[in-house]
N, C-alpha and C. Protein backbone atom coordinates (compact mmCIF):
# COMPACT_ATOMS: atom_id res chain seq x y z
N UNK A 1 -11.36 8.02 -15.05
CA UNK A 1 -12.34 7.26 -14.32
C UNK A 1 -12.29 7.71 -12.87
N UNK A 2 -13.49 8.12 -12.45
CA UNK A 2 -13.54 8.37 -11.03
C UNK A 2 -14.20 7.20 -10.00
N UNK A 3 -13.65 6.93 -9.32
CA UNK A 3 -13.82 5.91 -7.92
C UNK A 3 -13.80 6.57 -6.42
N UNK A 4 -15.08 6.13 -5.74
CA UNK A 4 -15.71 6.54 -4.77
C UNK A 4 -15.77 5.45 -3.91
N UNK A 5 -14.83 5.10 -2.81
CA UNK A 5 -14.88 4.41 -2.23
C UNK A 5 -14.54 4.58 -0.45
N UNK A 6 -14.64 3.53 0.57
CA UNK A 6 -14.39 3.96 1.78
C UNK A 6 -13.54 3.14 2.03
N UNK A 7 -12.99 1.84 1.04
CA UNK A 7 -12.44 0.75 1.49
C UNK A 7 -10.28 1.58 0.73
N UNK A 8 -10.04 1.40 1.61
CA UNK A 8 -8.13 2.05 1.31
C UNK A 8 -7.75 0.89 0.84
N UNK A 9 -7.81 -0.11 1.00
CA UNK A 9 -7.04 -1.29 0.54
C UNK A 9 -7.62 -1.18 -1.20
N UNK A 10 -8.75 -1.08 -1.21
CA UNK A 10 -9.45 -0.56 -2.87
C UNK A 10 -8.51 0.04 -3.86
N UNK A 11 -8.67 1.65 -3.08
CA UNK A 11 -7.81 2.81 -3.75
C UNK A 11 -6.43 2.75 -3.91
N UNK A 12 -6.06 1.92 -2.47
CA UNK A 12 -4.52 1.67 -2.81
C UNK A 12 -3.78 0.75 -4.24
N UNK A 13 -4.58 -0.01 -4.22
CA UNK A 13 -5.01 -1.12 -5.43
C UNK A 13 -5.23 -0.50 -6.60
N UNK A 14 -6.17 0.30 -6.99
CA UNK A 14 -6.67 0.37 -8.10
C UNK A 14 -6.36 1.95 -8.30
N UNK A 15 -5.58 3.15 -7.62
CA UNK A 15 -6.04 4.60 -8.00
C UNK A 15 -4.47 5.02 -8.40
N UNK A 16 -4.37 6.17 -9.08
CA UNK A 16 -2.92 6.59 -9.06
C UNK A 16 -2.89 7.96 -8.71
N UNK A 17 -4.43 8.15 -8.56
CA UNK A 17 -4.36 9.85 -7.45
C UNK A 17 -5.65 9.36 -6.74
N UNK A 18 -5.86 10.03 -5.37
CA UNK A 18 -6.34 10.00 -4.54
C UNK A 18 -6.79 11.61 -3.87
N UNK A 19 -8.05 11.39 -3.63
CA UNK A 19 -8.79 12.61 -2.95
C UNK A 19 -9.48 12.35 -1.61
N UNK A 20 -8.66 12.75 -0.60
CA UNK A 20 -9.29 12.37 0.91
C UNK A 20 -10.47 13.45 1.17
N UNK A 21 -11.73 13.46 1.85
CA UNK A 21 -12.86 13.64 1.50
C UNK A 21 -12.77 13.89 3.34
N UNK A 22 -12.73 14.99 3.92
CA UNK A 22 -13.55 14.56 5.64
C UNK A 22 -14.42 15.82 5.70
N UNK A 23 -15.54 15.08 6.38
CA UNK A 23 -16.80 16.09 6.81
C UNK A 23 -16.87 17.14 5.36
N UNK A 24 -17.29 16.29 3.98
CA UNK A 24 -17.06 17.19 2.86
C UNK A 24 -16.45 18.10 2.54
N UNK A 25 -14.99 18.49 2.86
CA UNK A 25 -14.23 19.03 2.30
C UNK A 25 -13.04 17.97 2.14
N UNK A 26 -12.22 18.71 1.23
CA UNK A 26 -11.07 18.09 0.45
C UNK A 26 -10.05 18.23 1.40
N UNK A 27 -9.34 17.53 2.64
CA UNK A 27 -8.44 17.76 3.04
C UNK A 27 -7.10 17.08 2.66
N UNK A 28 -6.80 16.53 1.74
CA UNK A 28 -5.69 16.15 0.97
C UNK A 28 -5.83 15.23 -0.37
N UNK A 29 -4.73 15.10 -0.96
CA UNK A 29 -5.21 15.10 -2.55
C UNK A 29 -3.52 14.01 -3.23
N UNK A 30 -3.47 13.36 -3.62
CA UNK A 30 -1.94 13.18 -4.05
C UNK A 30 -1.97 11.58 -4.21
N UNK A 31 -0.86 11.12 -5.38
CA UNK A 31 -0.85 9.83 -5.34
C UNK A 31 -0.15 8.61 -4.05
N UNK A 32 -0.76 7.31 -4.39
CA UNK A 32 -0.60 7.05 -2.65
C UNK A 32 0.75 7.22 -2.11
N UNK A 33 1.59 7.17 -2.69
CA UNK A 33 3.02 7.57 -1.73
C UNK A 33 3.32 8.85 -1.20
N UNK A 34 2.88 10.16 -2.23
CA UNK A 34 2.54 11.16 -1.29
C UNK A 34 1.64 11.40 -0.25
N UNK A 35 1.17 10.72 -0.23
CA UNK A 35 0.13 10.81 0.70
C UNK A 35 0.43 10.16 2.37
N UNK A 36 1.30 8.92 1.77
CA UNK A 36 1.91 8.07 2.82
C UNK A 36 3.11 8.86 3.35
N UNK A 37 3.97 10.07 2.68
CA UNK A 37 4.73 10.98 2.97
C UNK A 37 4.56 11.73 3.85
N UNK A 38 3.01 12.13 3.94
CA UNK A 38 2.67 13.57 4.61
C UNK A 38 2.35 13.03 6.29
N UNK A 39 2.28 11.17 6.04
CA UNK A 39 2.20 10.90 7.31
C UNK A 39 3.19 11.04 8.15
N UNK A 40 4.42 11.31 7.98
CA UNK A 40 5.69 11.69 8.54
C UNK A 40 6.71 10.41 8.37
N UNK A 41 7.36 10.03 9.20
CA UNK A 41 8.34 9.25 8.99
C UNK A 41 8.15 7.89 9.11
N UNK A 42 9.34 7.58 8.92
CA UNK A 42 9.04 5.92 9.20
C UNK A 42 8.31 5.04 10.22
N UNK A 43 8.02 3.96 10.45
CA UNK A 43 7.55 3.37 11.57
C UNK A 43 8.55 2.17 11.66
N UNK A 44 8.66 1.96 13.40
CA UNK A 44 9.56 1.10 13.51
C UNK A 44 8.25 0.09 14.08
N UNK A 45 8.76 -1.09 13.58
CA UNK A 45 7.21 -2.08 13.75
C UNK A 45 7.92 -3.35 14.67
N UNK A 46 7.76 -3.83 16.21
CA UNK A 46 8.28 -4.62 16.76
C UNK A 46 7.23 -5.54 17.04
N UNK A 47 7.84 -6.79 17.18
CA UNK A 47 6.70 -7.66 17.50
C UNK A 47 7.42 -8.74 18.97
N UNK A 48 6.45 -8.43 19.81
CA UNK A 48 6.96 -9.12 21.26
C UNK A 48 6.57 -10.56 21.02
N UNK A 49 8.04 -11.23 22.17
CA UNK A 49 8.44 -12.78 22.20
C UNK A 49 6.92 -13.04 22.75
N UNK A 50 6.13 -14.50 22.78
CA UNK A 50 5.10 -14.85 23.91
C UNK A 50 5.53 -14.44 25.36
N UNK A 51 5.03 -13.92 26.15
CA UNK A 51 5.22 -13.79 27.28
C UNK A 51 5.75 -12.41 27.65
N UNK A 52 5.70 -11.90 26.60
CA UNK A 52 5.91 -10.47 26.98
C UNK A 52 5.45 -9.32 26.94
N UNK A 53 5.24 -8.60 27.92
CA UNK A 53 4.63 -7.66 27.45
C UNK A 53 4.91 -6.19 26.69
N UNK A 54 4.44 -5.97 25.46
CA UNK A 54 4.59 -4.96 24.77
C UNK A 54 4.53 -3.25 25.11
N UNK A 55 3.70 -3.31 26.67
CA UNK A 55 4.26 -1.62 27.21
C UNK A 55 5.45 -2.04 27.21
N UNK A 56 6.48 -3.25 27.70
CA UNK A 56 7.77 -2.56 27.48
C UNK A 56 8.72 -2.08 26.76
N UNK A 57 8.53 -3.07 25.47
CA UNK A 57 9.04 -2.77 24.72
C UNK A 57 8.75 -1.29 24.47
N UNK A 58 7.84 -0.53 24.12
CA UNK A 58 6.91 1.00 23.87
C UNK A 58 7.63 1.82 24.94
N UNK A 59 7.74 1.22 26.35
CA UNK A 59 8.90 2.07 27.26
C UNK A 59 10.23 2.38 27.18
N UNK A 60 10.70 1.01 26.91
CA UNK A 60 11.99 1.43 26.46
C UNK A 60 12.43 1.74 24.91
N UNK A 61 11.28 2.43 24.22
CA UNK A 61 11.95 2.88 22.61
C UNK A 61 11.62 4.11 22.70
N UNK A 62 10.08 4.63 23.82
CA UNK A 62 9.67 5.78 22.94
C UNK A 62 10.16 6.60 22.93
N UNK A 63 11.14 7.33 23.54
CA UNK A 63 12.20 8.12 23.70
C UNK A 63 12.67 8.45 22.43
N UNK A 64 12.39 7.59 21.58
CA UNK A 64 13.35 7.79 20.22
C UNK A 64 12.12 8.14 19.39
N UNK A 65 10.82 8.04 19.72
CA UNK A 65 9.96 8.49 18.85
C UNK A 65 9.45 9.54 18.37
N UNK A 66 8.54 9.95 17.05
CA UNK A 66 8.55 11.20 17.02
C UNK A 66 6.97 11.34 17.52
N UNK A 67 6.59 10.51 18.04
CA UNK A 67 5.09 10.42 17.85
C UNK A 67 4.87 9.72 19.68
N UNK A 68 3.55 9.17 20.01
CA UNK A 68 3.52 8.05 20.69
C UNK A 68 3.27 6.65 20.15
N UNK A 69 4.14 5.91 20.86
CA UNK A 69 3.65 4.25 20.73
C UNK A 69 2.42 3.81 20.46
N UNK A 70 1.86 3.29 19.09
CA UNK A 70 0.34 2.24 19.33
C UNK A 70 1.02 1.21 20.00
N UNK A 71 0.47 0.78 21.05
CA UNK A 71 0.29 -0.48 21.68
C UNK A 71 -0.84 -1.48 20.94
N UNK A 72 -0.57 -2.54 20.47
CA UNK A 72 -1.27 -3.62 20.46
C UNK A 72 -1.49 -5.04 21.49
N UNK A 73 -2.15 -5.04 22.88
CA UNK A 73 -1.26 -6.02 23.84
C UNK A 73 -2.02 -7.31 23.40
N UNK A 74 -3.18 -7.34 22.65
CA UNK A 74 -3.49 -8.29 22.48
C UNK A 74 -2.41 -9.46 20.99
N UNK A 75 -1.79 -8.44 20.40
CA UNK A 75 -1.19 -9.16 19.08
C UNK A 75 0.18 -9.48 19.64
N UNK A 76 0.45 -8.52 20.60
CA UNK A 76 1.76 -8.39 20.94
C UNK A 76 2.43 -7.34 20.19
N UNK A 77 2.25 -6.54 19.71
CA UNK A 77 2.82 -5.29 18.90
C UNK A 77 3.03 -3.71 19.51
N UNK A 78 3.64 -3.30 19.03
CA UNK A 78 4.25 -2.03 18.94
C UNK A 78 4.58 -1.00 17.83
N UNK A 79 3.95 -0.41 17.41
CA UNK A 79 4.51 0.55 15.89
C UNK A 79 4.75 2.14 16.42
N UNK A 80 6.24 2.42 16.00
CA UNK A 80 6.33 3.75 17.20
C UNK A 80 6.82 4.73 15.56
N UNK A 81 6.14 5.85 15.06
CA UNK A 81 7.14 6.32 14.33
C UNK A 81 8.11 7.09 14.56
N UNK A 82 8.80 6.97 13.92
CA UNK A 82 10.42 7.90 14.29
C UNK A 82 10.81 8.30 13.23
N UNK A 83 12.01 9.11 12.84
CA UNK A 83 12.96 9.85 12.01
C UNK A 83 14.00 9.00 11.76
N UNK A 84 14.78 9.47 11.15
CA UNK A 84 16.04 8.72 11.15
C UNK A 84 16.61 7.72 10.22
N UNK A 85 15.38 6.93 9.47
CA UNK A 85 15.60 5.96 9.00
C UNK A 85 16.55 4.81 9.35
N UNK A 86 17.04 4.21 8.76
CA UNK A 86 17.90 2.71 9.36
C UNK A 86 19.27 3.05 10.11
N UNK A 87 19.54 4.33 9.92
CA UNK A 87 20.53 5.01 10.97
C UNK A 87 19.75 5.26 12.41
N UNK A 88 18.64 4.21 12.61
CA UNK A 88 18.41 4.83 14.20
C UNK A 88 18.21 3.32 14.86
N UNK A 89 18.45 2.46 14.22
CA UNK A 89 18.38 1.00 14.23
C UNK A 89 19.59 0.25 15.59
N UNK A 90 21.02 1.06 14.97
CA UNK A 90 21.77 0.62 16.21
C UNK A 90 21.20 1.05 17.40
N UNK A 91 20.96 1.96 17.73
CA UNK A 91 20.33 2.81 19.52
C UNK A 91 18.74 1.96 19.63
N UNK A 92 18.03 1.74 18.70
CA UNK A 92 17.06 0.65 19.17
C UNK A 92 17.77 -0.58 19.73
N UNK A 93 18.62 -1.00 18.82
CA UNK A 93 19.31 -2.63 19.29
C UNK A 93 19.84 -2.30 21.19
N UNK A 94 20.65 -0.98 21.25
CA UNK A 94 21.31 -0.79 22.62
C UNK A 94 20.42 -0.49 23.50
N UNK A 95 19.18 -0.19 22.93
CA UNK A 95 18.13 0.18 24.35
C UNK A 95 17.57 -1.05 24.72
N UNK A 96 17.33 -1.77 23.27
CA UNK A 96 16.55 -3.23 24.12
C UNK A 96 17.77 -4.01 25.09
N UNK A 97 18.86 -4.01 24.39
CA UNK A 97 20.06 -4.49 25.08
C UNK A 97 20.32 -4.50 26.85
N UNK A 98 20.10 -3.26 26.48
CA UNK A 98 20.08 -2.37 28.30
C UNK A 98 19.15 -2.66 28.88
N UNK A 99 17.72 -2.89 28.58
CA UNK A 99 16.42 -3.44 29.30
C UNK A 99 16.51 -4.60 29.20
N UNK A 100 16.96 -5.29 28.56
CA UNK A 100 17.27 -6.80 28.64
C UNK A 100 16.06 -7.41 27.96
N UNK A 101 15.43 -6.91 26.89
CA UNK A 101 14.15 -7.28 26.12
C UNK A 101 14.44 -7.90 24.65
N UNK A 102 13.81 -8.75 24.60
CA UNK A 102 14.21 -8.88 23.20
C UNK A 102 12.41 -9.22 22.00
N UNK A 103 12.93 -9.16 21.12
CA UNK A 103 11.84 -9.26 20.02
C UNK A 103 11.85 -9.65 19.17
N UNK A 104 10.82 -10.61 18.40
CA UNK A 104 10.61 -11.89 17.57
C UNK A 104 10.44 -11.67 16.27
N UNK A 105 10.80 -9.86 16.39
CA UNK A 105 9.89 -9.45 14.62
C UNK A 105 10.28 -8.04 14.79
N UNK A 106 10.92 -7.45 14.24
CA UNK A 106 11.45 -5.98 13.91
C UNK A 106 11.77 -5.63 12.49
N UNK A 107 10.55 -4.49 12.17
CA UNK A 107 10.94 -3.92 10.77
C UNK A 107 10.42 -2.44 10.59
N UNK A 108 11.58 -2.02 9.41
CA UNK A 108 11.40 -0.10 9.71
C UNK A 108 10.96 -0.24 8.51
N UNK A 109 9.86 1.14 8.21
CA UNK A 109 8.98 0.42 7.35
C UNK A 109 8.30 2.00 6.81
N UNK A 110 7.46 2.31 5.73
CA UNK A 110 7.20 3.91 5.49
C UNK A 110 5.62 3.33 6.09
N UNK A 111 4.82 4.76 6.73
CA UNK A 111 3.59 4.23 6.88
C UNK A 111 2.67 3.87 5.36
N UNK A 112 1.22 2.93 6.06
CA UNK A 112 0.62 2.30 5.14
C UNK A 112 -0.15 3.53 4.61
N UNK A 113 -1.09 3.33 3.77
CA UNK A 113 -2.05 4.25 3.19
C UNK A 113 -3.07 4.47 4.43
N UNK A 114 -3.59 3.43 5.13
CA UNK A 114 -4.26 3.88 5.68
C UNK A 114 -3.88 4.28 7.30
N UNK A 115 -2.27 4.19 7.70
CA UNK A 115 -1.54 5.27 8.91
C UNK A 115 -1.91 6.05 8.19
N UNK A 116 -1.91 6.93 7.07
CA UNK A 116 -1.57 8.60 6.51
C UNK A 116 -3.22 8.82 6.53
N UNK A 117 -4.57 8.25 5.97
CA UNK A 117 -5.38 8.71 6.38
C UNK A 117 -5.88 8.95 7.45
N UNK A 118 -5.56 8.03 8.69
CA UNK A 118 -5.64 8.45 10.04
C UNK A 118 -4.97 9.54 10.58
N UNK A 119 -3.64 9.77 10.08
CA UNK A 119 -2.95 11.02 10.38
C UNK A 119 -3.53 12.44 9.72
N UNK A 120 -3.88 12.62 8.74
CA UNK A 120 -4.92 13.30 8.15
C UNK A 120 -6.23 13.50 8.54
N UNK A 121 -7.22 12.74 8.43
CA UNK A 121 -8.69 12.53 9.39
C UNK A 121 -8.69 12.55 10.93
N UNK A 122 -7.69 11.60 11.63
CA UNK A 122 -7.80 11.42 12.80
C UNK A 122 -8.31 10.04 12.74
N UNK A 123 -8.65 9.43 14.22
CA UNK A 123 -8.86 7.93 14.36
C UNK A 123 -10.63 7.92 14.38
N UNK A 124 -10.77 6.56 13.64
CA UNK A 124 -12.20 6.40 13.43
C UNK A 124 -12.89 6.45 14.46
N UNK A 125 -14.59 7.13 14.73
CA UNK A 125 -15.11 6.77 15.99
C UNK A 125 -15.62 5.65 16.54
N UNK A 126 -15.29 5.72 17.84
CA UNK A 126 -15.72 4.40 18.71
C UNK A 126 -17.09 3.85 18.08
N UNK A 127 -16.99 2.54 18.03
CA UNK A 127 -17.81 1.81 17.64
C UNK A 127 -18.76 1.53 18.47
N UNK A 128 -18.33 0.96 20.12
CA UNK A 128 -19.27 1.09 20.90
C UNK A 128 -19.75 2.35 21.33
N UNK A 129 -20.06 3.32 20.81
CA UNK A 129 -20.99 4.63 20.69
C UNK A 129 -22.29 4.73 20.97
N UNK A 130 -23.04 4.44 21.47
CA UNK A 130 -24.52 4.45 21.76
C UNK A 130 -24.91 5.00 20.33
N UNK A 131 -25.93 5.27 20.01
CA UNK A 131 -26.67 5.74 18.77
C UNK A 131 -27.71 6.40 19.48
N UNK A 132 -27.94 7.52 18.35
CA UNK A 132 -28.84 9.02 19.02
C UNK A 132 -30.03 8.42 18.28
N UNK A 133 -31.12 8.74 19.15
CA UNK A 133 -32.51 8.76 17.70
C UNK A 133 -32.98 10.21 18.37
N UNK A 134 -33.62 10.71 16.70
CA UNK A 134 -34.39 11.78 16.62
C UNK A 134 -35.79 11.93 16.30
N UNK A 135 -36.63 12.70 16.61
CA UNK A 135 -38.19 12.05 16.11
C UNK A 135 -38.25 12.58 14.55
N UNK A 136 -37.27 13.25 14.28
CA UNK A 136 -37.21 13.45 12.82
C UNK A 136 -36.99 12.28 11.18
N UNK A 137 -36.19 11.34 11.92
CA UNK A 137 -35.50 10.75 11.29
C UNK A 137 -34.71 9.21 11.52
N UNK A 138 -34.17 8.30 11.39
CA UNK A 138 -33.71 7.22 11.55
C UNK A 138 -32.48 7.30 12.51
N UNK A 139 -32.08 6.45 13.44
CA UNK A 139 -30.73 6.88 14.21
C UNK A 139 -30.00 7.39 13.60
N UNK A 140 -28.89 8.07 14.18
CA UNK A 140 -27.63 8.86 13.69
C UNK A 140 -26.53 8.88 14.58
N UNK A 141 -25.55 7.96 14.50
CA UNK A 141 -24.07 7.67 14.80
C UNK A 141 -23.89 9.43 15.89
N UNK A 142 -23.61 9.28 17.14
CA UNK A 142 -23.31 10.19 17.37
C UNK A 142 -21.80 11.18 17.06
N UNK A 143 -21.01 10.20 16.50
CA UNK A 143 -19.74 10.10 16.34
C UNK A 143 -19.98 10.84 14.97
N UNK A 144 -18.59 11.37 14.47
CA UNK A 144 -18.81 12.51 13.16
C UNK A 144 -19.08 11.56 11.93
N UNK A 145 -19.34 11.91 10.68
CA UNK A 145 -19.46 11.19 9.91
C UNK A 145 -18.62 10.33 8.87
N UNK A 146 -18.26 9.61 8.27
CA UNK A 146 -17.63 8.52 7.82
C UNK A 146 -16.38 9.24 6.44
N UNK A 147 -15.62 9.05 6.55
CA UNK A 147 -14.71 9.35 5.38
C UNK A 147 -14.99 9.38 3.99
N UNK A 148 -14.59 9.32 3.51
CA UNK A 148 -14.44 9.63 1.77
C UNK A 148 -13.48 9.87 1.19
N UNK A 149 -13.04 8.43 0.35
CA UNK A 149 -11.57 8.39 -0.48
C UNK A 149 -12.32 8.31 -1.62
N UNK A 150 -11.80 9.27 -3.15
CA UNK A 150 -12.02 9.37 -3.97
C UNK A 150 -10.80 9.45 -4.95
N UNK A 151 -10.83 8.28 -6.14
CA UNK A 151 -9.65 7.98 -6.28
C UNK A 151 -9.85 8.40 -7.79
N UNK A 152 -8.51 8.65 -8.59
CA UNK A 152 -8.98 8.12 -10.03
C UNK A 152 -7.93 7.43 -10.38
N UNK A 153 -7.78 7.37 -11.75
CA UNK A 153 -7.00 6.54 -12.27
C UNK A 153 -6.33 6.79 -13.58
């Protein structure tokens, strides 16, 4: 059975192979944990006390990252990935230690299905995008065109 969908929470659900689809070609192919593999390593996922702000936490870890920090300042979050697995857990505990920060929610974690399609595709385009019109045709998203997960089962 083949499934054509844009929604990841779908495919993750229902597929046991997966075909990532950008600008019509096939740029990766594999069931969802390989796929969540190729996104690289773990993510360390922190969640800041009220009143704090989350560049710091992102300052004092990224050093250990293999990537850069997403900042979330509105949730209060931080997801930095790194290497290492739960052997890199003590030197997180001693850096917040040393900055004197602490946090309400810490977990190391493999990325989701849809970190690995962003790492693969890249990040979706801006939404606030103006829209092009042509006298040819109906507007057109100036931003590239929309993904394609194709799953089976």
């Amino acid at each position: 059975m083949l499934l054509t969908t844009q929604y990841i929470e779908e495919a993750e659900r229902l597929a046991s192979m997966i075909v990532i689809i950008d600008h019509g070609q096939v740029i990766a192919s594999g069931t969802p944990g390989q796929l969540q593999a190729r996104a690289g390593g773990d993510r360390l996922d922190l969640q800041s006390p009220p009143g704090q702000d989350p560049r710091q936490l992102a300052g004092a870890l990224s050093a250990l990252g293999t990537a850069e920090p997403a900042i979330d300042e509105a949730a209060g979050r931080v997801v930095l990935p790194v290497a290492g697995g739960p052997g890199i857990l003590p030197e997180v505990a001693a850096r917040l230690a040393a900055a004197g920060l602490h946090v309400s929610g810490l977990a190391l974690r493999r990325p989701t299905l849809e970190e690995a399609f962003l790492a693969l595709t890249g990040p979706p385009p801006s939404r606030t995008q103006p829209l092009q019109h042509d006298a040819t045709g109906p507007p057109a998203a100036t931003a590239r065109p929309a993904h394609r997960i194709r799953s089976t089962r």
